[in-house]
PDB file of N, CA and C in Angstrom:
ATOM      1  N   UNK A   1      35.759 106.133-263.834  1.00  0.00           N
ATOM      2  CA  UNK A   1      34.310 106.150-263.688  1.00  0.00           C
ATOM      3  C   UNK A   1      33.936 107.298-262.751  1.00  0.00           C
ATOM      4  N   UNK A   2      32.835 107.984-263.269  1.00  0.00           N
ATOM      5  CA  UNK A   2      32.260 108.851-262.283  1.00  0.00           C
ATOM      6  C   UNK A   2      31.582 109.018-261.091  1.00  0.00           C
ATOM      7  N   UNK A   3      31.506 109.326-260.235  1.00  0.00           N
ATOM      8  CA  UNK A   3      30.442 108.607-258.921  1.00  0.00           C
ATOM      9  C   UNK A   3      29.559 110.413-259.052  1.00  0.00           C
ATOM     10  N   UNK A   4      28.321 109.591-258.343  1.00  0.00           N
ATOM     11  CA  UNK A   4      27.223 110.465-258.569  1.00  0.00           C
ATOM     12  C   UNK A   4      27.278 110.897-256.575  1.00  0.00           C
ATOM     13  N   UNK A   5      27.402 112.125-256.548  1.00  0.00           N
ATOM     14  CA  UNK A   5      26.850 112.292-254.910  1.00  0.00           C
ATOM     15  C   UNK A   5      25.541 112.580-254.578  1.00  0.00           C
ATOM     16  N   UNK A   6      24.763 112.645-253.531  1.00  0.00           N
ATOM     17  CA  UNK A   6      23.480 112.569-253.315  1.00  0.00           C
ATOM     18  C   UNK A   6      23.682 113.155-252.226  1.00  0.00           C
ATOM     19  N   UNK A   7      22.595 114.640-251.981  1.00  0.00           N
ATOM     20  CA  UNK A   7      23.103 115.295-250.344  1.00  0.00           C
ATOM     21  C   UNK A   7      21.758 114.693-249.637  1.00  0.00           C
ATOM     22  N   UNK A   8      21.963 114.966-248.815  1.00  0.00           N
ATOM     23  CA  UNK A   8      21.275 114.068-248.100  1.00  0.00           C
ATOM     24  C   UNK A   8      19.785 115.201-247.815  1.00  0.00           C
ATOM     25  N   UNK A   9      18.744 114.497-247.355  1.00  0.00           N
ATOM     26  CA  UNK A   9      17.743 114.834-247.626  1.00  0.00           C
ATOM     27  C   UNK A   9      16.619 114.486-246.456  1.00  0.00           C
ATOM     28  N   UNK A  10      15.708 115.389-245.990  1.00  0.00           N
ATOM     29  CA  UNK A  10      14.714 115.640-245.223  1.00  0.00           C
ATOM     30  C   UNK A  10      13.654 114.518-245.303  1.00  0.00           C
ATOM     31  N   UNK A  11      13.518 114.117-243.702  1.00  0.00           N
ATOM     32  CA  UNK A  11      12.203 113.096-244.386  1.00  0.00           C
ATOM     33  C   UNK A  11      10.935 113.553-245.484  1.00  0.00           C
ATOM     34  N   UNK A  12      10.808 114.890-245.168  1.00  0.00           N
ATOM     35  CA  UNK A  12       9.893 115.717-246.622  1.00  0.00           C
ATOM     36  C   UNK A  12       9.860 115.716-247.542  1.00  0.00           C
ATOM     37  N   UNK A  13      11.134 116.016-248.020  1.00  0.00           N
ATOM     38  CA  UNK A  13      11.747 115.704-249.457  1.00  0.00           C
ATOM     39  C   UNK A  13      11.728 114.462-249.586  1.00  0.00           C
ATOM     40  N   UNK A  14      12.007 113.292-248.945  1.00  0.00           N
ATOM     41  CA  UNK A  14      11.530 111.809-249.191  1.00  0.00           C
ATOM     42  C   UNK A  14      10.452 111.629-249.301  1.00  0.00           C
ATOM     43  N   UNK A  15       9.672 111.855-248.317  1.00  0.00           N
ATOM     44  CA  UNK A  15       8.157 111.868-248.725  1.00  0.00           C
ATOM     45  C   UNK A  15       7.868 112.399-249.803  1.00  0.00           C
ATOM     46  N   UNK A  16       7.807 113.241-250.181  1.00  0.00           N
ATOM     47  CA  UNK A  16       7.576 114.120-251.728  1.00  0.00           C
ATOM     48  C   UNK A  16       7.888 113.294-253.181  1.00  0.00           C
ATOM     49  N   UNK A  17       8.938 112.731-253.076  1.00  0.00           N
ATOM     50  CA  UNK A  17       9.878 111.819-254.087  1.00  0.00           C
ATOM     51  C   UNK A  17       8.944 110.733-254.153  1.00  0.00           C
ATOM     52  N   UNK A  18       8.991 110.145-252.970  1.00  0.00           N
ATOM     53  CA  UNK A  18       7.687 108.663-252.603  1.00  0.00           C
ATOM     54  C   UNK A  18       6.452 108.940-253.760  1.00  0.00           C
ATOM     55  N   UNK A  19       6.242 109.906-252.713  1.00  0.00           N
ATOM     56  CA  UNK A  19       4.393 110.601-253.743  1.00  0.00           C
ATOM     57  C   UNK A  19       4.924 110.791-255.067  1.00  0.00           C
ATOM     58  N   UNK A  20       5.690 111.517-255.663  1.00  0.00           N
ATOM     59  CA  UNK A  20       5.713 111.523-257.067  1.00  0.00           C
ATOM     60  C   UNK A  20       6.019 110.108-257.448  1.00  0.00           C
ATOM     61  N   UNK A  21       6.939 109.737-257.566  1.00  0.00           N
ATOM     62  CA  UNK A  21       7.289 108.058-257.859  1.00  0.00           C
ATOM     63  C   UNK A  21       5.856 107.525-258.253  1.00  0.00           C
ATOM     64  N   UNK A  22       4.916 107.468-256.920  1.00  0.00           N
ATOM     65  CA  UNK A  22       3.949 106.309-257.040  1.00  0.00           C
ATOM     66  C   UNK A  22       2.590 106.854-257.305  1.00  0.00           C
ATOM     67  N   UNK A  23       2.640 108.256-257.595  1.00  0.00           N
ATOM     68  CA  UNK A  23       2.262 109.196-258.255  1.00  0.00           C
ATOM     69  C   UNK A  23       1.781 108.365-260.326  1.00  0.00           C
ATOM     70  N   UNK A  24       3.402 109.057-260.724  1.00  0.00           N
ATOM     71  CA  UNK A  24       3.401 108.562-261.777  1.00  0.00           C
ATOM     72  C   UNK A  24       3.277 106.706-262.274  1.00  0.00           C
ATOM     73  N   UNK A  25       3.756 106.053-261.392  1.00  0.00           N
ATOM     74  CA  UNK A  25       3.296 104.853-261.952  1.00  0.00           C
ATOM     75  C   UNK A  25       1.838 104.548-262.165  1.00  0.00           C
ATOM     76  N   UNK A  26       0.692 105.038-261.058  1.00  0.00           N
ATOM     77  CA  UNK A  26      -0.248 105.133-260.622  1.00  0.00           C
ATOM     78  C   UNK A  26      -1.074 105.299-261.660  1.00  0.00           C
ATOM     79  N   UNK A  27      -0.510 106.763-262.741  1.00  0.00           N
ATOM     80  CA  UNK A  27      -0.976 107.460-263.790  1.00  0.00           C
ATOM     81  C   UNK A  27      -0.953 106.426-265.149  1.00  0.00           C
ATOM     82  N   UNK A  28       0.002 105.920-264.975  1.00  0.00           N
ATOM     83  CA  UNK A  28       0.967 104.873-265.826  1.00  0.00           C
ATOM     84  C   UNK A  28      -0.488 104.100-265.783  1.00  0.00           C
ATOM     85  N   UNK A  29      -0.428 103.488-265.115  1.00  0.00           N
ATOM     86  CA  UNK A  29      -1.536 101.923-264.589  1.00  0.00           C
ATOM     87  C   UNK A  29      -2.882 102.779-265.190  1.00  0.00           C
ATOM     88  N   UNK A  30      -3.040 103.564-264.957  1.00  0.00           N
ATOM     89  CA  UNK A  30      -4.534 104.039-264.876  1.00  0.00           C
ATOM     90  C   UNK A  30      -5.062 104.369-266.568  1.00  0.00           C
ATOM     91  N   UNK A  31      -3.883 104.729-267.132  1.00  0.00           N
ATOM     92  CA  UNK A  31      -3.763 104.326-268.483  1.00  0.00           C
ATOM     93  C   UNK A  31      -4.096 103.356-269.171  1.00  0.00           C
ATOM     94  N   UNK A  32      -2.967 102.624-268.531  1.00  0.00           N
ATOM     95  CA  UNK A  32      -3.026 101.236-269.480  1.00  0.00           C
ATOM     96  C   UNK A  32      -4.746 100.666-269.235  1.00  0.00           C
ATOM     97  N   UNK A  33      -5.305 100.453-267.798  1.00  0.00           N
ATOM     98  CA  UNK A  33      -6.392 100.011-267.665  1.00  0.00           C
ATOM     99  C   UNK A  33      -7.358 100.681-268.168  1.00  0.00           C
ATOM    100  N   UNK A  34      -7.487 101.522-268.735  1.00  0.00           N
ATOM    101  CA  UNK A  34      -8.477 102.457-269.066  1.00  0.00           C
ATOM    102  C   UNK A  34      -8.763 101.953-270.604  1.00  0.00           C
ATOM    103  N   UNK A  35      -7.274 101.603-270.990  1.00  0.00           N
ATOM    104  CA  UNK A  35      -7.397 101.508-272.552  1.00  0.00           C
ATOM    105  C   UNK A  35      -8.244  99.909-273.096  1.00  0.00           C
ATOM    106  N   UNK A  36      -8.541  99.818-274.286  1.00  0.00           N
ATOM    107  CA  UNK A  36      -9.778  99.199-274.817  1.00  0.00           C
ATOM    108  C   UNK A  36      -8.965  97.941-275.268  1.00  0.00           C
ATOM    109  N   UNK A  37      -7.568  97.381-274.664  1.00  0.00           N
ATOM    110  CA  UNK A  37      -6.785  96.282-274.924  1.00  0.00           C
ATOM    111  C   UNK A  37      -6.574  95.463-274.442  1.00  0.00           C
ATOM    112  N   UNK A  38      -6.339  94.031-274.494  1.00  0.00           N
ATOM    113  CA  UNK A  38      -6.225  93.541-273.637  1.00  0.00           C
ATOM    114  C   UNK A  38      -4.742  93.214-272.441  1.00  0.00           C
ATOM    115  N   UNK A  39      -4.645  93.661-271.445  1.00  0.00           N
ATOM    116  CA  UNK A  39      -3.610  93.619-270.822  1.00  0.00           C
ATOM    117  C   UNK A  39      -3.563  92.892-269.385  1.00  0.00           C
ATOM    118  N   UNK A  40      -2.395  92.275-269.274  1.00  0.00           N
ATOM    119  CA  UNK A  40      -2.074  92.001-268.056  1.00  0.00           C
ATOM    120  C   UNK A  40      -0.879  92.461-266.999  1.00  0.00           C
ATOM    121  N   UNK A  41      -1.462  93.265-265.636  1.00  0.00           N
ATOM    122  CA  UNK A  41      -0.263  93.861-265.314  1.00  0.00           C
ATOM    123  C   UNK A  41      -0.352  93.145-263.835  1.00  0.00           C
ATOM    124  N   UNK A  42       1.460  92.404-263.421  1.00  0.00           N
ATOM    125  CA  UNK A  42       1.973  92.236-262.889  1.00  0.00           C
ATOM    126  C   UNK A  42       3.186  92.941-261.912  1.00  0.00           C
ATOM    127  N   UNK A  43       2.909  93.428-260.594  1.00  0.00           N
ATOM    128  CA  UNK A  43       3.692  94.634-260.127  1.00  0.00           C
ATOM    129  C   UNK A  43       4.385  93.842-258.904  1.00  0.00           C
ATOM    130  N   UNK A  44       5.811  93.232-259.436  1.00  0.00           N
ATOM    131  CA  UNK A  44       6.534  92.856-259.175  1.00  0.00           C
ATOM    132  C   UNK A  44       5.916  91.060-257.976  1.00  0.00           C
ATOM    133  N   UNK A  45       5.633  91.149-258.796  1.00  0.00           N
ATOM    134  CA  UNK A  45       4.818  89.203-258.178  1.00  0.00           C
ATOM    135  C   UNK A  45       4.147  89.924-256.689  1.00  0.00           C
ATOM    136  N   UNK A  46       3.665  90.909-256.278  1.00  0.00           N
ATOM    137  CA  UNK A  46       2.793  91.006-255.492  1.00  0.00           C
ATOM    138  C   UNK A  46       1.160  90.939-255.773  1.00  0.00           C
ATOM    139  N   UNK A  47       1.087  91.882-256.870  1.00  0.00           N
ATOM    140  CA  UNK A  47      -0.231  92.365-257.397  1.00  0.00           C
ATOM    141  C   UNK A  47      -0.446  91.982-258.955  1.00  0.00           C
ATOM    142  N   UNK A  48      -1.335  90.872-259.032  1.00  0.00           N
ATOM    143  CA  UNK A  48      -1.379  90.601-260.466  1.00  0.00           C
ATOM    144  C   UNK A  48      -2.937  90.899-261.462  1.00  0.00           C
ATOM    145  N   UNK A  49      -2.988  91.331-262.375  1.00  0.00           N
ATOM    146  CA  UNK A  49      -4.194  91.537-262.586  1.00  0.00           C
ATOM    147  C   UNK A  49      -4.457  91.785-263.853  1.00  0.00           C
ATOM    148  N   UNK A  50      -5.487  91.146-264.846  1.00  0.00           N
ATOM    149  CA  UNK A  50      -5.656  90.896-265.891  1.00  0.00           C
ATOM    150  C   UNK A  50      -7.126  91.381-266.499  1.00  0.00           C
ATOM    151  N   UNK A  51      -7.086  92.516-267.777  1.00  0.00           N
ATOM    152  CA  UNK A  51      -8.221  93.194-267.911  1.00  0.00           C
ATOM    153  C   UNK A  51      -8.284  92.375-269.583  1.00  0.00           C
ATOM    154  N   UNK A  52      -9.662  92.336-269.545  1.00  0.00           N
ATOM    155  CA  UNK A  52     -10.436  92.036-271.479  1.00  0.00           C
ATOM    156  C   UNK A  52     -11.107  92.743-271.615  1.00  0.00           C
ATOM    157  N   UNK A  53     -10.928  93.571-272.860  1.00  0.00           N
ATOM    158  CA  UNK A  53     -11.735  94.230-273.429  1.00  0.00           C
ATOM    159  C   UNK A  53     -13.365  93.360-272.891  1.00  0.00           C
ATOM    160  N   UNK A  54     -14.684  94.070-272.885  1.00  0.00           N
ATOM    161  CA  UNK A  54     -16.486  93.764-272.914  1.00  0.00           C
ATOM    162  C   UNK A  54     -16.401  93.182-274.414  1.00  0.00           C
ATOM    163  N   UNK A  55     -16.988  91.766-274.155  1.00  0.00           N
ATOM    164  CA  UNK A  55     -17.659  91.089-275.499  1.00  0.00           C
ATOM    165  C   UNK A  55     -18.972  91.956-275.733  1.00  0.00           C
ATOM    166  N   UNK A  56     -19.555  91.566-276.965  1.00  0.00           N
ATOM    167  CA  UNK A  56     -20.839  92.254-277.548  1.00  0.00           C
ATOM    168  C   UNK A  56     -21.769  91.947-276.251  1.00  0.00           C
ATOM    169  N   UNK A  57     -22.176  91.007-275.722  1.00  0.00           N
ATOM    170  CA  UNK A  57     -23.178  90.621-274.993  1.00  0.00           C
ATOM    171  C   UNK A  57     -23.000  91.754-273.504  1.00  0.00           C
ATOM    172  N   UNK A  58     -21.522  92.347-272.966  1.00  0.00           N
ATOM    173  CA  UNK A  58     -21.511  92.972-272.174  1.00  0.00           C
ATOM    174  C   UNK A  58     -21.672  94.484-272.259  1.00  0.00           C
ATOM    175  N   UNK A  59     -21.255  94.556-273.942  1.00  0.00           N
ATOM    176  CA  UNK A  59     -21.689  95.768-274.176  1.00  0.00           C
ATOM    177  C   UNK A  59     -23.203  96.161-274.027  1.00  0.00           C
ATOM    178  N   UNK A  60     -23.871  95.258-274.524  1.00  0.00           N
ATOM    179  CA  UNK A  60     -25.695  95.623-275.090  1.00  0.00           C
ATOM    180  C   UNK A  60     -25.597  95.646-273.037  1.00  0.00           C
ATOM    181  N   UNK A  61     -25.683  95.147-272.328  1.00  0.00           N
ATOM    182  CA  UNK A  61     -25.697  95.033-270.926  1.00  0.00           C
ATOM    183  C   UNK A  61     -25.633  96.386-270.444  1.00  0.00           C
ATOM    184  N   UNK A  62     -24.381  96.846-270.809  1.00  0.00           N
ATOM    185  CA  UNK A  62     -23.612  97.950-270.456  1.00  0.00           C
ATOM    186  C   UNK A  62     -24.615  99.370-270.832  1.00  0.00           C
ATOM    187  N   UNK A  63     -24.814  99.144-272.378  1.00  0.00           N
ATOM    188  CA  UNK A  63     -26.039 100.134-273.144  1.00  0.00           C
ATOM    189  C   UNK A  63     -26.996 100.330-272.220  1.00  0.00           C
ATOM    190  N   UNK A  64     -27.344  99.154-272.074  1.00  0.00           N
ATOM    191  CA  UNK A  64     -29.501  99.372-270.927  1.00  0.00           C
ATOM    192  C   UNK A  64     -28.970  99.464-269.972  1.00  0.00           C
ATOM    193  N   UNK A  65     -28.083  99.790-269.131  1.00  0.00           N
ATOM    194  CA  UNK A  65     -27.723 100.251-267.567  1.00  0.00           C
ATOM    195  C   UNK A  65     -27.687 101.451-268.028  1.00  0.00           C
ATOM    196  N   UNK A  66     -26.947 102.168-268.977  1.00  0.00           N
ATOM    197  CA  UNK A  66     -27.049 103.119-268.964  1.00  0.00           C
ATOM    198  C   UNK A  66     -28.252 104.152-269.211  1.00  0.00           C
ATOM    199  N   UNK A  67     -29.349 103.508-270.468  1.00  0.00           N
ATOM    200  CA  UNK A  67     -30.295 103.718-270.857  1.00  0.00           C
ATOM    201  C   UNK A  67     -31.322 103.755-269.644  1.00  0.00           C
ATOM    202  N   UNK A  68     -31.365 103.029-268.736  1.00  0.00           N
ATOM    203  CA  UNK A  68     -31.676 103.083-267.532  1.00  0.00           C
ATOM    204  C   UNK A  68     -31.792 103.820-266.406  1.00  0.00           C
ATOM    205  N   UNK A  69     -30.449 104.550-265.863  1.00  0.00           N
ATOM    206  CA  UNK A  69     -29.563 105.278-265.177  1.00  0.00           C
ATOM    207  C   UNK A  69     -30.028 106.629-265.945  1.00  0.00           C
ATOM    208  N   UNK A  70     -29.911 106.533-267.191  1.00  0.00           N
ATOM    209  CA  UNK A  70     -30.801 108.220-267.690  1.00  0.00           C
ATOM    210  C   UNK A  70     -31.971 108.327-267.387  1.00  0.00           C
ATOM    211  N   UNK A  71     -32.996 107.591-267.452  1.00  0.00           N
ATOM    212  CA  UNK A  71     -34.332 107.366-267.765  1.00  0.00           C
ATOM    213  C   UNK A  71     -34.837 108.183-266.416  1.00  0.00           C
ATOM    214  N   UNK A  72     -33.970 107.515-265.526  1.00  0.00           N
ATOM    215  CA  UNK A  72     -33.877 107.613-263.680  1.00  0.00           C
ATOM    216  C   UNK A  72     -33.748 108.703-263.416  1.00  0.00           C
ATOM    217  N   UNK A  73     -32.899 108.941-264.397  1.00  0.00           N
ATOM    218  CA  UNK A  73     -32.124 111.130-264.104  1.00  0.00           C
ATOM    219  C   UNK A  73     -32.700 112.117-264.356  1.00  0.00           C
ATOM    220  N   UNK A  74     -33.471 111.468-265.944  1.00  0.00           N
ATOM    221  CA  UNK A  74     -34.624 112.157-266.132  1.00  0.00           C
ATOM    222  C   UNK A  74     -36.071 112.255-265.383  1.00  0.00           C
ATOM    223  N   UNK A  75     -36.137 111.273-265.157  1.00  0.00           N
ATOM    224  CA  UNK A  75     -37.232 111.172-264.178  1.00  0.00           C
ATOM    225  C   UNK A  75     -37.436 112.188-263.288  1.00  0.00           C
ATOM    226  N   UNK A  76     -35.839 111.704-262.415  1.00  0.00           N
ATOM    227  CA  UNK A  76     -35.865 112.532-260.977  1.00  0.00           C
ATOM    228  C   UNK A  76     -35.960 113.953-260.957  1.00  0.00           C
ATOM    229  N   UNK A  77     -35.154 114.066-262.425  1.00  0.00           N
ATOM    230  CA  UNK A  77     -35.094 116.341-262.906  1.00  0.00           C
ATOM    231  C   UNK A  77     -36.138 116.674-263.506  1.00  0.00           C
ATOM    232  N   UNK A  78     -37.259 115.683-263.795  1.00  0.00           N
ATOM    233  CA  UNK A  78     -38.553 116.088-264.176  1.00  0.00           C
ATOM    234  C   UNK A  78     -39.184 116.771-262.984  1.00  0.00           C
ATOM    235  N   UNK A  79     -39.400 115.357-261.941  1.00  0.00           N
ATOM    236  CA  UNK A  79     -39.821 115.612-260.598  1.00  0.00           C
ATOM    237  C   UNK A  79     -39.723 117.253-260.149  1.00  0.00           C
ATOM    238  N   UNK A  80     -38.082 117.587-259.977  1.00  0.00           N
ATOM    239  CA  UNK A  80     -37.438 118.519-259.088  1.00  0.00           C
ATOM    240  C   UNK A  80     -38.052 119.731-259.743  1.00  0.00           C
ATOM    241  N   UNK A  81     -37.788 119.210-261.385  1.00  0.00           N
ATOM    242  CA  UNK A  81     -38.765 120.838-262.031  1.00  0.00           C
ATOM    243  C   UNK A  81     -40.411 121.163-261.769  1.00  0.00           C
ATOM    244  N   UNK A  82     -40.965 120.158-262.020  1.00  0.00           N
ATOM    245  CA  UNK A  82     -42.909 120.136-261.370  1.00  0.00           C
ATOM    246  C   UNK A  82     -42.886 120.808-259.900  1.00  0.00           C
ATOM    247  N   UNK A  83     -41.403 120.329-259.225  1.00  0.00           N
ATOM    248  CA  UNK A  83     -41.876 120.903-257.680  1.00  0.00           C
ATOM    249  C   UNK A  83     -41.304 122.400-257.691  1.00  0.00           C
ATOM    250  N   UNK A  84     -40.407 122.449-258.617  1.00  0.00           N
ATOM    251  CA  UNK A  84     -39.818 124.418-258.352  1.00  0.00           C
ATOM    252  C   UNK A  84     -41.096 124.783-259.169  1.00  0.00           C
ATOM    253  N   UNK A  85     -41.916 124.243-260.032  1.00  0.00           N
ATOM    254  CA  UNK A  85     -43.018 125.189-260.551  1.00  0.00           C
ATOM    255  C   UNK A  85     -43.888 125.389-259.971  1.00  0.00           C
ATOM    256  N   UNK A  86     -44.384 124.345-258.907  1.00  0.00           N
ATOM    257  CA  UNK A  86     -45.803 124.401-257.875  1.00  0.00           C
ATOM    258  C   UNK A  86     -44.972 125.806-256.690  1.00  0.00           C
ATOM    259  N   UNK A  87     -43.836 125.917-256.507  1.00  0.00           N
ATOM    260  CA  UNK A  87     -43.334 126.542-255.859  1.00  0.00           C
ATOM    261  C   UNK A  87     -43.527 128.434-255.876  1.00  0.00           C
ATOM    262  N   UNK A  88     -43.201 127.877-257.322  1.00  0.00           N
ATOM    263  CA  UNK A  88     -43.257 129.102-257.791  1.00  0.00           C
ATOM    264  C   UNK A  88     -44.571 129.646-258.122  1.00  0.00           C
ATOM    265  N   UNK A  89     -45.548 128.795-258.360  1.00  0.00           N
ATOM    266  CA  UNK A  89     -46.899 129.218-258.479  1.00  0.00           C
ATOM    267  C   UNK A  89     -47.636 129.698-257.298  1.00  0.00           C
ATOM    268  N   UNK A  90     -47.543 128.767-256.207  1.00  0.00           N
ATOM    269  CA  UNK A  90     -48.096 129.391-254.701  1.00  0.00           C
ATOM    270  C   UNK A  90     -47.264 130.636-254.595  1.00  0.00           C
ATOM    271  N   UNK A  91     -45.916 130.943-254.958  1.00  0.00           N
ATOM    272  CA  UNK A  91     -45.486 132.359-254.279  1.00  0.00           C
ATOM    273  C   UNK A  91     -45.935 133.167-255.329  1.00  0.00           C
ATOM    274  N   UNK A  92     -46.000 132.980-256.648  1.00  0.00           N
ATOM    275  CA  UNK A  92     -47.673 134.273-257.205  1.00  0.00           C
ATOM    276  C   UNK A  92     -48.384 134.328-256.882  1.00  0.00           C
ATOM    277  N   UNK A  93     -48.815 133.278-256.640  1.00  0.00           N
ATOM    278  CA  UNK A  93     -50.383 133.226-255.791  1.00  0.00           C
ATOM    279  C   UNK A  93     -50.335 134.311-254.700  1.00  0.00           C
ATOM    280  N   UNK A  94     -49.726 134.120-253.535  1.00  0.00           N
ATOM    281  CA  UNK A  94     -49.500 134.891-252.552  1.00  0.00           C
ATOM    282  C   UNK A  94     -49.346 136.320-253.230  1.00  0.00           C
ATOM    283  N   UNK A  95     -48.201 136.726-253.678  1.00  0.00           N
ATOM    284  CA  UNK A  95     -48.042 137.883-253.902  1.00  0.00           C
ATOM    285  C   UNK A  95     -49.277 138.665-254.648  1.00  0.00           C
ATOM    286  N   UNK A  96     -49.987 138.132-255.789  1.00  0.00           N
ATOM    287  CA  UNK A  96     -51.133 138.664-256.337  1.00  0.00           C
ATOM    288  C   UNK A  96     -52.142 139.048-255.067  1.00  0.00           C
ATOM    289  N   UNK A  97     -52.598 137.897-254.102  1.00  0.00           N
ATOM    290  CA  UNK A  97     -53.126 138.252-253.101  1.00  0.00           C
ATOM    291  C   UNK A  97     -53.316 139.151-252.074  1.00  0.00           C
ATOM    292  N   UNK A  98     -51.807 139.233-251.852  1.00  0.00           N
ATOM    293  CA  UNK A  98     -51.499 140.812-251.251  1.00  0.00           C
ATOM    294  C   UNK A  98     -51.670 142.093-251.927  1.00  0.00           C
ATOM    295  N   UNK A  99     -51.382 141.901-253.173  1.00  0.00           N
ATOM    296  CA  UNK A  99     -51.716 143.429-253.967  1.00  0.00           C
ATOM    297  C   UNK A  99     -53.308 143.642-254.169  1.00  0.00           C
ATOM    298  N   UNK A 100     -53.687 142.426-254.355  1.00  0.00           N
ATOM    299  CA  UNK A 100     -55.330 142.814-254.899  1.00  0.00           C
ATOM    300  C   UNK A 100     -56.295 142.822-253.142  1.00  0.00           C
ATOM    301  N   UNK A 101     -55.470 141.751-252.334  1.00  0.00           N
ATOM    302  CA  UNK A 101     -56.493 141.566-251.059  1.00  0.00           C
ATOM    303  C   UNK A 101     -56.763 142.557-250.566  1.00  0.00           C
ATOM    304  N   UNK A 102     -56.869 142.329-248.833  1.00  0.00           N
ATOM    305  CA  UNK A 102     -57.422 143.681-248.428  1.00  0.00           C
ATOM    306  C   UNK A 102     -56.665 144.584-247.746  1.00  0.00           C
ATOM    307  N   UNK A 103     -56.818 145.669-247.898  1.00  0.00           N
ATOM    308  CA  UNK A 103     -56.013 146.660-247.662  1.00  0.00           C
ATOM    309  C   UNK A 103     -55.413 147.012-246.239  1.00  0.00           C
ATOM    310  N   UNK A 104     -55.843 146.184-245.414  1.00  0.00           N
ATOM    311  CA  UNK A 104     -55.671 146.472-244.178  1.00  0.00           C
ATOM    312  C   UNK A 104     -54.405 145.284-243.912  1.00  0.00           C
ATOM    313  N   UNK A 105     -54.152 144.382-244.713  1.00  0.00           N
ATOM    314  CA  UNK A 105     -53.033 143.840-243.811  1.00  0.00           C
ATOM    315  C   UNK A 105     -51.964 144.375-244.295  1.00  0.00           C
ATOM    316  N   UNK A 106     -51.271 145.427-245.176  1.00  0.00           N
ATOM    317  CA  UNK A 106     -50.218 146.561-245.504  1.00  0.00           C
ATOM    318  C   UNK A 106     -50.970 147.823-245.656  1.00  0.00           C
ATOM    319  N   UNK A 107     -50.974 148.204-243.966  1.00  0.00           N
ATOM    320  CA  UNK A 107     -51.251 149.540-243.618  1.00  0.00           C
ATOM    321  C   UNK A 107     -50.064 150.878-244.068  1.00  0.00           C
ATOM    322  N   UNK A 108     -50.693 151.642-244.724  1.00  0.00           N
ATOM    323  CA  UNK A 108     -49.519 153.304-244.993  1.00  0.00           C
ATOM    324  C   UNK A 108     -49.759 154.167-243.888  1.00  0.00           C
ATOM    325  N   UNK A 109     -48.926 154.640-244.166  1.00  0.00           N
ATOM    326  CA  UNK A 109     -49.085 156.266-242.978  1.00  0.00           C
ATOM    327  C   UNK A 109     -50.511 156.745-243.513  1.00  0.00           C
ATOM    328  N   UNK A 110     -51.157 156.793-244.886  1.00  0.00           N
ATOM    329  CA  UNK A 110     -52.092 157.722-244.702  1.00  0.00           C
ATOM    330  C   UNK A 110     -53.285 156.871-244.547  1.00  0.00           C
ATOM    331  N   UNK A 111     -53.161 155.288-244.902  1.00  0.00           N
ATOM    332  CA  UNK A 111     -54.815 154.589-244.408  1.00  0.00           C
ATOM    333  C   UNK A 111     -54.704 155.006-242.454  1.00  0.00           C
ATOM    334  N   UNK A 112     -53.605 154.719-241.961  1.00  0.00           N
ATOM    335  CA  UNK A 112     -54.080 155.057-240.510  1.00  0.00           C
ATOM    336  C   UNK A 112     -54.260 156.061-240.050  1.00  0.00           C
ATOM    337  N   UNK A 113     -53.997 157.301-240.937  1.00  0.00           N
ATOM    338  CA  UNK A 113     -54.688 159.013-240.409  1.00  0.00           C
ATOM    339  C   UNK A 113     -55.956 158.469-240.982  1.00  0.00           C
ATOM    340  N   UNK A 114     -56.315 157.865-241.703  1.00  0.00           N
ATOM    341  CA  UNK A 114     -57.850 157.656-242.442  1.00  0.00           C
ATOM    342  C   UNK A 114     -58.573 157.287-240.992  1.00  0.00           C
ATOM    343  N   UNK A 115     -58.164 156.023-240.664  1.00  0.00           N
ATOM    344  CA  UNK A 115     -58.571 155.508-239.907  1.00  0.00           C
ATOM    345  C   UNK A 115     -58.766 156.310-238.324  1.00  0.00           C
ATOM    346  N   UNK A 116     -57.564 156.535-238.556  1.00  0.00           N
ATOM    347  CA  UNK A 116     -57.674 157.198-236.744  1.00  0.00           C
ATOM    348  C   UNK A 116     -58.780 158.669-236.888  1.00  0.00           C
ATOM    349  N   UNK A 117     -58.787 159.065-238.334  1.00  0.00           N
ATOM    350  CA  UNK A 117     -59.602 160.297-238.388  1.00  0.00           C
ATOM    351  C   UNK A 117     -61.330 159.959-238.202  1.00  0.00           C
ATOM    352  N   UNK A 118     -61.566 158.320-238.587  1.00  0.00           N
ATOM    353  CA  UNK A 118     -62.488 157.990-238.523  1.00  0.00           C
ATOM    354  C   UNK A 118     -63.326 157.979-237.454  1.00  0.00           C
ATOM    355  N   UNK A 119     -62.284 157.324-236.285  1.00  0.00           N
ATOM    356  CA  UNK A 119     -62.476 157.343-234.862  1.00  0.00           C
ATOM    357  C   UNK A 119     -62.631 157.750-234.064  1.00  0.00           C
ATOM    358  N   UNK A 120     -62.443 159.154-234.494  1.00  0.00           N
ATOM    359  CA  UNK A 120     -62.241 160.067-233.360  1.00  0.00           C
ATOM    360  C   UNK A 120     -63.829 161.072-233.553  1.00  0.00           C
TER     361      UNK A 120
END
């Protein structure tokens, strides 16, 4: 018979091994629960736990939460758009104002020879 040797190894490399190990079972589990079957998983008589597929009645449930939860989303990204448009309307506003208003609150080099020529 063959014997297997094992060199010995860094608490890091243990740690690392740990994380993958419970890593992949993790992935394993997250699978199975995800899927639309009915299962029961037992992890070694500590952790026991038993999933059923949603009857019809939890589905239609399931539907109007969601139908709901949009309605809400929409709502709220309606909102957010009305307020970037009022936003955006006062800063035309402004800017038109400045080009057409009055000329004195964006003074040039030559309105103030105007001016200072006025004065003197």
């Amino acid at each position: 018979m063959t014997t297997i040797e094992v060199e010995k190894m860094s608490i890091d490399q243990l740690a690392g091994a740990v994380v993958l190990f419970l890593g992949a079972v993790g992935s394993l589990l997250l699978v199975i629960w995800q899927s639309k079957c009915f299962c029961r998983v037992n992890l070694c008589y500590l952790f026991e736990c038993e999933r059923r597929p949603p009857n019809e009645e939890e589905l239609n449930g399931l539907k109007d939460q969601a139908k709901k939860m949009k309605a809400k989303a929409d709502k709220k990204q309606n909102k957010i758009i009305n307020k970037e448009e009022d936003i955006l309307l006062k800063e035309n506003r402004k800017s038109v104002d400045l080009e057409v208003g009055d000329e004195t609150l964006v003074p040039t080099p030559k309105k103030l020879q105007e001016v200072n020529l006025q004065n003197d």
